[in-house]
Protein backbone atom coordinates (compact mmCIF):
# COMPACT_ATOMS: atom_id res chain seq x y z
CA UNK A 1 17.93 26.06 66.21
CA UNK A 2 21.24 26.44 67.91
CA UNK A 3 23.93 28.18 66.93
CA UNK A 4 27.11 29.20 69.90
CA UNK A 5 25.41 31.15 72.10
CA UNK A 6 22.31 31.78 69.56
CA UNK A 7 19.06 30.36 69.93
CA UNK A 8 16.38 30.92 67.07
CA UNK A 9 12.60 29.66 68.17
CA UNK A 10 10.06 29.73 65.31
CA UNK A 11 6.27 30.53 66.16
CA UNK A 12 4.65 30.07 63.24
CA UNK A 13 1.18 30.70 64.31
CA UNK A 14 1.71 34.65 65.59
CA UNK A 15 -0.33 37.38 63.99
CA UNK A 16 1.75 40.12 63.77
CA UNK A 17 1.36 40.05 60.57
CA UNK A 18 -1.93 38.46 60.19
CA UNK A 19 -3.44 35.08 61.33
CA UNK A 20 -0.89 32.74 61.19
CA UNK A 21 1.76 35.00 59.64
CA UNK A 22 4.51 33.84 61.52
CA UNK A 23 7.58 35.04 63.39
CA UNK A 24 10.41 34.11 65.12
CA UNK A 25 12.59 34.84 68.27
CA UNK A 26 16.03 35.31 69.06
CA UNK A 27 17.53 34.46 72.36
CA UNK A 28 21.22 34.63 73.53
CA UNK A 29 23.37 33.30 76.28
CA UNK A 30 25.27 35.14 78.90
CA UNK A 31 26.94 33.35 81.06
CA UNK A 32 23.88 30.92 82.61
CA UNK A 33 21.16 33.07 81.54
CA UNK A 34 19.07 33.67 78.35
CA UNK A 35 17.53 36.75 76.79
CA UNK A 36 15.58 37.92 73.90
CA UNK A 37 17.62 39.50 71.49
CA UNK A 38 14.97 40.20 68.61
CA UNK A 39 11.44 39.14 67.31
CA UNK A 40 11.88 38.60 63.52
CA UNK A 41 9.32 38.86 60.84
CA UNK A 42 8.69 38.54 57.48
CA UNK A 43 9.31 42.03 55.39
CA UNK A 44 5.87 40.81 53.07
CA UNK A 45 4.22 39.44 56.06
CA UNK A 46 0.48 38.34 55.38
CA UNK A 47 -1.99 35.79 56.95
CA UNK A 48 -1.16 32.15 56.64
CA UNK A 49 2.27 32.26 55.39
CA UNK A 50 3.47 30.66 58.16
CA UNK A 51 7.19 32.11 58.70
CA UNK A 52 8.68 30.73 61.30
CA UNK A 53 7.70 26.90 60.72
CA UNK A 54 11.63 25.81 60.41
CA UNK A 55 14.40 27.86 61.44
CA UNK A 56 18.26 27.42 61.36
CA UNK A 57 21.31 29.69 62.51
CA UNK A 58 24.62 29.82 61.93
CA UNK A 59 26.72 32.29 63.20
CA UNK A 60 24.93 35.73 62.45
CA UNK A 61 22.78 34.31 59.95
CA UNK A 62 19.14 32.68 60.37
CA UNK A 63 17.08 31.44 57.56
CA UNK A 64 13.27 31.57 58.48
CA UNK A 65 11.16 29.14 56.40
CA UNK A 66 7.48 30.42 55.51
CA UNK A 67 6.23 27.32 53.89
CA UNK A 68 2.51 28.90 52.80
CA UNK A 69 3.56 32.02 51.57
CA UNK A 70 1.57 32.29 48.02
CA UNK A 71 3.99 34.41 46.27
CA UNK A 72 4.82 31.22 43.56
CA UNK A 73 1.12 30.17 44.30
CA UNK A 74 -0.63 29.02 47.01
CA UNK A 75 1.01 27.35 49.45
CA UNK A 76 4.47 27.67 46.85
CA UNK A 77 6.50 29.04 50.01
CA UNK A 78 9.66 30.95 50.75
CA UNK A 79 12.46 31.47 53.01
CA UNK A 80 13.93 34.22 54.39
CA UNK A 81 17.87 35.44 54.80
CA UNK A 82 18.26 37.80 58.59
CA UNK A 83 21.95 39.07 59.37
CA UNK A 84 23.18 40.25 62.74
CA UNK A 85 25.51 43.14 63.22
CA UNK A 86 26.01 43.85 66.69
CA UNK A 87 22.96 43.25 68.62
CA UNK A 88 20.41 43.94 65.80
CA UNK A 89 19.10 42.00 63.22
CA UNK A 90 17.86 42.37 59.47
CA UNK A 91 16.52 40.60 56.60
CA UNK A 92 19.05 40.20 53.95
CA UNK A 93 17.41 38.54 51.53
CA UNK A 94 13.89 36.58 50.05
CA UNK A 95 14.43 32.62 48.88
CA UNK A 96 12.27 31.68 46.48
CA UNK A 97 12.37 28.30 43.74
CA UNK A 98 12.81 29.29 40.20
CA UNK A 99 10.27 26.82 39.66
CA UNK A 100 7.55 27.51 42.39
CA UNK A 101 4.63 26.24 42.28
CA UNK A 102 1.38 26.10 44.03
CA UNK A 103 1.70 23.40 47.54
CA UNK A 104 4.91 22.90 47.25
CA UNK A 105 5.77 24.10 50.87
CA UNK A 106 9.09 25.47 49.91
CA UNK A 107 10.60 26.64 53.17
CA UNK A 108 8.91 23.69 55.44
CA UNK A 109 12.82 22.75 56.06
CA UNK A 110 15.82 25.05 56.23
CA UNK A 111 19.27 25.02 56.84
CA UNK A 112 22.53 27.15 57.14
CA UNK A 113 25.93 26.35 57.36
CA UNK A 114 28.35 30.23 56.87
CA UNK A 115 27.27 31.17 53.38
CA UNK A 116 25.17 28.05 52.25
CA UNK A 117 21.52 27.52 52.87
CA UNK A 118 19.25 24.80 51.80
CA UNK A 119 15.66 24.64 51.63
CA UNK A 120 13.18 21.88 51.41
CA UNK A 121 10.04 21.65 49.60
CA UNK A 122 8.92 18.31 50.43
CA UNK A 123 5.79 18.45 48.22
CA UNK A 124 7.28 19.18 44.90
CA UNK A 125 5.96 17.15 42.38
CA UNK A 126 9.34 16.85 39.89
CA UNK A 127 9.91 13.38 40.26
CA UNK A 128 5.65 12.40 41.03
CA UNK A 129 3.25 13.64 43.60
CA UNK A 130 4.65 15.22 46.45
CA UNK A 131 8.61 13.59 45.50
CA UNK A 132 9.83 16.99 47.07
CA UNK A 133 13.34 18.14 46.51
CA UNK A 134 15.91 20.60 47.86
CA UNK A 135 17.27 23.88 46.76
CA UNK A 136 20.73 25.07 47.10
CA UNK A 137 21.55 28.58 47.47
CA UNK A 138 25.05 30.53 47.81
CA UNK A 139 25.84 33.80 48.84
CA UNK A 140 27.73 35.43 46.34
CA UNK A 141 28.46 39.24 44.71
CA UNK A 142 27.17 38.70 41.05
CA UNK A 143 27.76 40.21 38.32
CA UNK A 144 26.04 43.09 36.11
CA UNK A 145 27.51 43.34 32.99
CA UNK A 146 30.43 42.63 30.92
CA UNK A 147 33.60 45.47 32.46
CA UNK A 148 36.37 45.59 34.69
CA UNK A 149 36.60 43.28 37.78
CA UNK A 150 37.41 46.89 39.93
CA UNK A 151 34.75 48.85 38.32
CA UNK A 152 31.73 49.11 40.74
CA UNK A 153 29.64 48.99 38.09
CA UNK A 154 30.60 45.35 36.83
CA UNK A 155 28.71 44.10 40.05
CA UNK A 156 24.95 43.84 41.24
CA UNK A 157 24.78 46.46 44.20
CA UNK A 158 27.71 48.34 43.05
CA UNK A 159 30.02 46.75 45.25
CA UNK A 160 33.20 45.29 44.35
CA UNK A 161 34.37 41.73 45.66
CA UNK A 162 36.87 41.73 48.37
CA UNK A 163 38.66 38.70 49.88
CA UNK A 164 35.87 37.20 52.01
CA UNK A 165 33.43 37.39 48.99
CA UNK A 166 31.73 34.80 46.95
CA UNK A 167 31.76 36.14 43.56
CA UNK A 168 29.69 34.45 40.61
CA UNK A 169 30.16 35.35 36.91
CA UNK A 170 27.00 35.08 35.17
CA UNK A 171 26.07 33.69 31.30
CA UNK A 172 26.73 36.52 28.77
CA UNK A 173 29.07 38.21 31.41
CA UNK A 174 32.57 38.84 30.85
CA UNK A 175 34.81 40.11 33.69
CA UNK A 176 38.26 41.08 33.39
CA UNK A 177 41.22 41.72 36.13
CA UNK A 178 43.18 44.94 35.17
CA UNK A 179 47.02 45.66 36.54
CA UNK A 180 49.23 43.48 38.43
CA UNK A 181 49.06 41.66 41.84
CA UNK A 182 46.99 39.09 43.45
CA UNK A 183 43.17 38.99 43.89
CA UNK A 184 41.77 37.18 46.70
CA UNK A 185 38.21 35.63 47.38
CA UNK A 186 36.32 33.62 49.35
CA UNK A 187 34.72 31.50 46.29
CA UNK A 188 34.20 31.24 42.95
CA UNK A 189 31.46 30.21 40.35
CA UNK A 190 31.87 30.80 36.56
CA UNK A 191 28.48 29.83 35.04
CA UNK A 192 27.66 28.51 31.58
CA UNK A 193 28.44 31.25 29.06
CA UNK A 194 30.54 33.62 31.82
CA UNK A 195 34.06 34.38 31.33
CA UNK A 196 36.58 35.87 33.99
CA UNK A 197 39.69 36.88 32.46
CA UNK A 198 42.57 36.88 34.97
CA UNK A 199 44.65 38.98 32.51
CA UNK A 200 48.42 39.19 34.16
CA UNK A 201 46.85 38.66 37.76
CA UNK A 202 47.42 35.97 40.26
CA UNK A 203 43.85 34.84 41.54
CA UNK A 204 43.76 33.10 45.15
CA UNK A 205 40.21 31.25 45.93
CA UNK A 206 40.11 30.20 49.49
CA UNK A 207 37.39 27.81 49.03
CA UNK A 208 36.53 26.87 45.95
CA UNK A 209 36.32 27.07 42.05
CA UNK A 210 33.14 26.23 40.13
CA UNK A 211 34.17 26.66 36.29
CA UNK A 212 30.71 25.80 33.80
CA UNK A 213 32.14 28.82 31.86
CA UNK A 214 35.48 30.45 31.02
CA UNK A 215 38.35 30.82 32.84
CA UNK A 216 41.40 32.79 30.53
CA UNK A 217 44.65 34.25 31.51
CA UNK A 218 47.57 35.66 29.63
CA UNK A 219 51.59 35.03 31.03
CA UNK A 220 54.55 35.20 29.12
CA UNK A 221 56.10 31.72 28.04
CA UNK A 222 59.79 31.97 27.58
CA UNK A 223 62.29 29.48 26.47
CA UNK A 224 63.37 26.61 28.54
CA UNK A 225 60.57 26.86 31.02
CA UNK A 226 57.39 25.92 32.57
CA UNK A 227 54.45 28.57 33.09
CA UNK A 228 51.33 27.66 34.91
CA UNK A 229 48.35 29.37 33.36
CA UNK A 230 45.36 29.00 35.84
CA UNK A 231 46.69 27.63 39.06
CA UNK A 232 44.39 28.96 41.17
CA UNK A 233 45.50 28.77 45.51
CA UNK A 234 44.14 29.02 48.65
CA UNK A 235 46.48 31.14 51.62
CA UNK A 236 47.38 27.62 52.39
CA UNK A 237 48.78 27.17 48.66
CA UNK A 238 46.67 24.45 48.56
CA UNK A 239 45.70 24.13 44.77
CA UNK A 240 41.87 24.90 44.43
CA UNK A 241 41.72 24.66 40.67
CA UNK A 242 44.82 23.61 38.10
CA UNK A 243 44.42 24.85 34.44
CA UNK A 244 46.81 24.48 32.00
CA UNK A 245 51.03 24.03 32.26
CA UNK A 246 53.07 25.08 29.24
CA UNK A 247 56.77 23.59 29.05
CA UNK A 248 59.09 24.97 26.60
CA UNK A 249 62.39 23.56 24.92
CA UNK A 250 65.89 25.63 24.41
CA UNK A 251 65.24 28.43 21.53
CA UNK A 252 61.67 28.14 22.30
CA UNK A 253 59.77 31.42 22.86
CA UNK A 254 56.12 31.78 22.50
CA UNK A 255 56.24 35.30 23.90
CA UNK A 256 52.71 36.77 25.32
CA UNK A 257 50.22 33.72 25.50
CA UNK A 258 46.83 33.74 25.82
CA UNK A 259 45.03 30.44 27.76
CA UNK A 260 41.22 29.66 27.92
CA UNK A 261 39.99 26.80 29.98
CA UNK A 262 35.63 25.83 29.15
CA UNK A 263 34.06 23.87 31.81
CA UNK A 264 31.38 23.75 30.46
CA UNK A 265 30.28 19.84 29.42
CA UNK A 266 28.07 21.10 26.97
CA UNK A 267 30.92 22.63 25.10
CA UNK A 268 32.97 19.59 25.38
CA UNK A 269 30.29 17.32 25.18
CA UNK A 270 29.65 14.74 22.26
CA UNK A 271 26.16 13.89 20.52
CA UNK A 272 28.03 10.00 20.14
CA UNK A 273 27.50 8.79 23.77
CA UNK A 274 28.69 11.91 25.34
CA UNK A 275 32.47 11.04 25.25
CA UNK A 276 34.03 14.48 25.73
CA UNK A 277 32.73 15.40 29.03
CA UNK A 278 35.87 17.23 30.95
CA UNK A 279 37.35 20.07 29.38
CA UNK A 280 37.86 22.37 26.27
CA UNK A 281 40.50 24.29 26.20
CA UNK A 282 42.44 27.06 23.78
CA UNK A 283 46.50 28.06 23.61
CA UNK A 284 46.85 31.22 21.61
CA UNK A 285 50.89 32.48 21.76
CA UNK A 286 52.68 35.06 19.84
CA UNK A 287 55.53 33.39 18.39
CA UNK A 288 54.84 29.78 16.67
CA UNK A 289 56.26 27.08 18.10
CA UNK A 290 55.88 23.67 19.93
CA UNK A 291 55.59 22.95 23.23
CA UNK A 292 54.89 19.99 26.01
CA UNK A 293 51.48 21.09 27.29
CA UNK A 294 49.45 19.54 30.58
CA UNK A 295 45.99 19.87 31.13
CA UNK A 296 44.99 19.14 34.76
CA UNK A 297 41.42 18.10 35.60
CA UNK A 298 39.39 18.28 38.84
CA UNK A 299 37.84 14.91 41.53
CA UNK A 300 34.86 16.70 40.75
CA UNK A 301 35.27 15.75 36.89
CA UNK A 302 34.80 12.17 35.17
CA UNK A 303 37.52 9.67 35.55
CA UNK A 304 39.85 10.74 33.09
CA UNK A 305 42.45 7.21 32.87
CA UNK A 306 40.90 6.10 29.28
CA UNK A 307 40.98 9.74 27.81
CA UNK A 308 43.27 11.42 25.76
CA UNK A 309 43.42 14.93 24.76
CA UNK A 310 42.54 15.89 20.73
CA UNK A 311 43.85 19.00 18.84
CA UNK A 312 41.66 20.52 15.98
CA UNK A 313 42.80 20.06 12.69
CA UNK A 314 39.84 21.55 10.59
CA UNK A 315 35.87 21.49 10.02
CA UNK A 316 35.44 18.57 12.48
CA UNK A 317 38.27 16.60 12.80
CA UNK A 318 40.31 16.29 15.71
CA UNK A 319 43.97 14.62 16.19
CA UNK A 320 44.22 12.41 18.89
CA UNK A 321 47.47 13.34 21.56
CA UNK A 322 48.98 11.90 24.23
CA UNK A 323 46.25 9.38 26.87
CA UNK A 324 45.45 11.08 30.15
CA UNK A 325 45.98 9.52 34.06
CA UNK A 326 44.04 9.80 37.29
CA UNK A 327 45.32 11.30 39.94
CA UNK A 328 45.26 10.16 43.34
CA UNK A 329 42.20 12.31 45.11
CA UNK A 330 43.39 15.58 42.96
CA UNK A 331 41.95 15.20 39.76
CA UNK A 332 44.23 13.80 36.37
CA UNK A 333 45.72 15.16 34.03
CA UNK A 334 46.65 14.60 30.35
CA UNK A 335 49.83 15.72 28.60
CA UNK A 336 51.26 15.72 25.33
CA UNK A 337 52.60 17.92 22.96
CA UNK A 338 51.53 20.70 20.52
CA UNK A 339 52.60 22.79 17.89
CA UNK A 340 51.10 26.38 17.34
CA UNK A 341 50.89 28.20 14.57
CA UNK A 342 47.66 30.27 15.45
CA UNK A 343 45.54 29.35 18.41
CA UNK A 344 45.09 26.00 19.32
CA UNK A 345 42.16 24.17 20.51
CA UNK A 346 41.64 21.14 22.58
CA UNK A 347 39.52 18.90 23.98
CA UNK A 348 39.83 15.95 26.75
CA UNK A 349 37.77 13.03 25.74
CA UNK A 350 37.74 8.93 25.00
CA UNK A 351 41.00 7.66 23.79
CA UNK A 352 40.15 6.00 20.38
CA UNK A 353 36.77 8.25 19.73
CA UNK A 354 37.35 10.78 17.19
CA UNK A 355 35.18 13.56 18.33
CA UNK A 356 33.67 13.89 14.72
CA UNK A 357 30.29 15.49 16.70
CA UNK A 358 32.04 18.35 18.24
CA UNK A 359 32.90 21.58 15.78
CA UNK A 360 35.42 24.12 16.68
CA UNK A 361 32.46 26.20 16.45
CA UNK A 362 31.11 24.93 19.71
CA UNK A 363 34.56 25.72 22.03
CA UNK A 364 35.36 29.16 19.88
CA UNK A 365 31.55 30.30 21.22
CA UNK A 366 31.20 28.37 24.07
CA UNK A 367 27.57 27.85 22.73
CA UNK A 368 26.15 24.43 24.15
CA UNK A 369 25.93 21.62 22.58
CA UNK A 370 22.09 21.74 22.90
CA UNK A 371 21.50 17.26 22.02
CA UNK A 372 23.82 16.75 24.54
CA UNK A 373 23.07 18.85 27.61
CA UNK A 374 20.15 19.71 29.75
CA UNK A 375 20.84 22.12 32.68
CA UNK A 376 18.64 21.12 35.74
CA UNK A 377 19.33 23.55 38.25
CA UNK A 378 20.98 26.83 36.36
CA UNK A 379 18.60 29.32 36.91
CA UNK A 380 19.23 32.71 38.83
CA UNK A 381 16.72 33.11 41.77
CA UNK A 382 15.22 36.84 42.21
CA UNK A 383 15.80 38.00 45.68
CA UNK A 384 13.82 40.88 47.34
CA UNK A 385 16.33 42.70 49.48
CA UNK A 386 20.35 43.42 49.86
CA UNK A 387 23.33 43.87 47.82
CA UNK A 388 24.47 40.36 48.24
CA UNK A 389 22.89 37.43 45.94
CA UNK A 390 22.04 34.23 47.31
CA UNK A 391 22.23 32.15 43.87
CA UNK A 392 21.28 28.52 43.69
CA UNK A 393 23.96 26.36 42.94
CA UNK A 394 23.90 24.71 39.70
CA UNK A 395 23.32 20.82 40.58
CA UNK A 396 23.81 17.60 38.12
C-alpha cells in the first residue's frame, strides 16, 4: 500500500512472533531512493495469525490485517491501528467484530482513508456460508459518563475533544457544554440513547453530524424574530446539520427556550407501517405563546414531500400541522405553527396517518420503539490500546 511518499509491504509469513505471525515493513521516499523506516508487528503476536496479509496507509496511519488471529475464535481475525509521529511508529489500537466468530478471516482486507478504516471478513456467514461483510470503524474521543463537555473526566482516556477530534456520545450518556462561545470539532456521532446538550454554545462540526440520539440547546426567543436552535456549521458556514427555527410575531416573547431534536427512528418510528421515520422533536419556552416553527431534515433522511409534522395532544393522539417539502440536495423541511403552553412535542411523519402507535412516552424517554426497530450495526467494539476509540459506525 501506497500512501505520498509511504510504502507499507505486508509479510505475512515472518516469525518474529511465531510461525507465520506476521509483520510488516515501512519504506519511505527521498528524493529517488527508498528506505526502511520501521518493521511493524502485532502487540499479541502469536503463530499463525498472519498480520500482515492486507495492509493500507494513509497519511501516518496503517491498518495491518491479521486474518487468523483466534482471539474471536479460530481463524475470527483482527486488524491493527499503527500511528507515525516523526519517524517512529506505534500501534494505536486492536480492531476486532463485535460479532467474531470462528473463520471468519476478519482482517483478510483493510482499508484507510484519514480517520476511517474498513475491514473485510469475507467468510462471515450473516447472510449464508461464507456471504462475508465489512466493518466500519471511526476514530473518535468517546465518552465516559454523563458530566461536563470540559471535564476530563466526561471522556474515555481523560482527554477532552479539541477541534480536530471526532467525538461520539454514547447510549445512557449525557454531555453538556458549559459557558459561552463556540466549540469546534472534527465530527460528530450522537448514538441511540446519548444526549449532547449545547446549552448557550455555538457548536461548529467540520465534517459531519450523526444524530441517532439527542441533540438540545437553549437560546432566548424574543419578539418579532427568528432564532435558529441547532444550526450546526462547518468554518466554511456550510450547514452540516439544521435543527429547529423558531419565528415569533410582535408582543411575542417566549423568553429562555429549551429545544430537543431525537434522531433516533426508533423514537419516531410507528408499529403501523413505520410511517414516522425522520424526527421527534420537543419546544419547551418560558412564556406561553405561539409561534411559526420549521423543522429542517437531512439527504440522509427519508423523503419528506408527503409528511407533515403532528403535535401531541394527549395519551396518543397527535394533531396533524402544516405538510412538509423536499429540498433540493439539503434535506426538507416542514413548517407550521404552534402554540405552547408547556413543552411541546412533535413528530415528522405521513400526512393523513394519525400516529395513534407512537406515545409521548416514547419521545419524553427516548426509549425505542422495540416492534419497530432492530439496530444492525450499534455495538461498541473493545479496543486494546490508546486513548482514542475507533467505534464502528452504526450502518442501516
Amino acid at each position: 500500500a501506497v500512501s505520498g511518499d509511504t510504502a507499507v509491504v505486508g509479510s505475512p509469513l515472518d516469525d518474529d512472533g511465531g510461525s507465520a505471525s506476521g509483520s510488516a515493513y515501512v519504506f519511505v521516499r527521498s528524493g529517488g531512493s527508498w528506505s526502511q523506516q520501521a518493521k511493524l508487528t502485532a502487540s499479541d503476536a502469536a503463530a499463525d495469525d498472519n498480520f500482515g496479509i492486507s495492509v493500507a496507509v494513509s497519511g501516518d496511519r496503517a491498518v495491518v490485517g491479521a486474518d487468523g488471529d483466534d482471539d474471536g475464535g479460530s481463524n475470527s481475525g483482527s486488524a491493527y491501528v499503527f500511528v507515525r509521529s516523526g519517524g517512529s511508529w506505534s500501534q494505536q489500537a486492536k480492531l476486532t467484530a463485535s460479532d467474531a466468530a470462528a473463520t471468519d478471516y476478519f482482517g483478510f482486507s483493510v482499508a484507510v482513508s484519514g480517520d476511517t478504516a474498513v475491514v473485510g471478513a469475507f467468510a462471515n456467514d450473516d447472510a449464508g456460508s461464507a456471504s462475508g461483510s465489512a466493518y466500519v470503524f471511526k476514530r473518535c474521543i468517546s465518552s465516559a459518563q454523563t458530566g461536563a463537555w470540559e471535564d476530563t473526566a466526561t471522556w474515555v482516556g481523560a482527554v477532552a475533544p479539541i477541534s480536530t477530534d471526532g467525538v461520539c456520545i454514547e447510549n445512557g450518556h449525557t454531555v453538556t457544554m458549559n459557558g459561552n462561545g463556540t466549540i469546534a470539532i472534527d465530527q460528530l456521532w450522537v448514538y441511540q440513547g446519548g444526549t449532547l446538550d449545547l446549552g448557550t454554545r455555538t457548536l461548529t462540526v467540520e465534517k459531519s453530524v450523526s444524530n441517532e440520539g439527542t441533540l438540545r440547546q437553549t437560546q432566548t426567543v424574543g419578539a418579532d424574530s427568528t432564532v435558529n436552535f441547532l444550526q450546526i456549521r462547518n468554518s466554511d458556514s456550510i450547514d452540516q446539520y439544521r435543527g429547529v427555527d423558531i419565528t415569533t410575531g410582535v408582543g411575542v416573547n417566549l423568553g429562555t427556550t429549551v429545544v430537543r431534536v431525537m434522531g433516533n427512528t426508533a423514537v419516531c418510528n410507528n408499529n403501523d407501517g413505520g410511517a414516522y421515520r425522520n424526527r421527534c422533536f420537543m419546544v419547551n419556552p418560558t412564556n406561553p405563546g405561539s409561534a411559526s416553527l420549521t423543522l429542517h431534515t437531512t439527504p440522509s433522511e427519508d423523503d419528506v414531500s408527503d409528511d407533515a409534522f403532528f403535535q401531541w395532544a394527549s395519551g396518543t393522539t397527535w394533531t396533524e400541522g402544516a405538510a412538509c417539502a423536499d429540498g433540493v440536495g439539503v434535506g426538507g423541511a416542514c413548517t407550521g405553527s404552534a402554540t405552547f403552553a408547556s413543552p411541546a412535542w412533535f413528530l415528522v411523519g405521513s400526512a393523513g396517518n394519525d400516529p395513534t402507535a407512537v406515545s409521548n412516552l416514547h419521545t419524553q424517554t427516548n426509549t425505542p420503539n422495540q416492534n419497530a426497530y432492530i439496530p444492525l450495526f450499534a455495538t461498541l467494539l473493545t479496543l486494546l490500546s490508546g486513548a482514542w476509540l475507533w467505534l464502528r459506525r452504526p450502518t442501516r
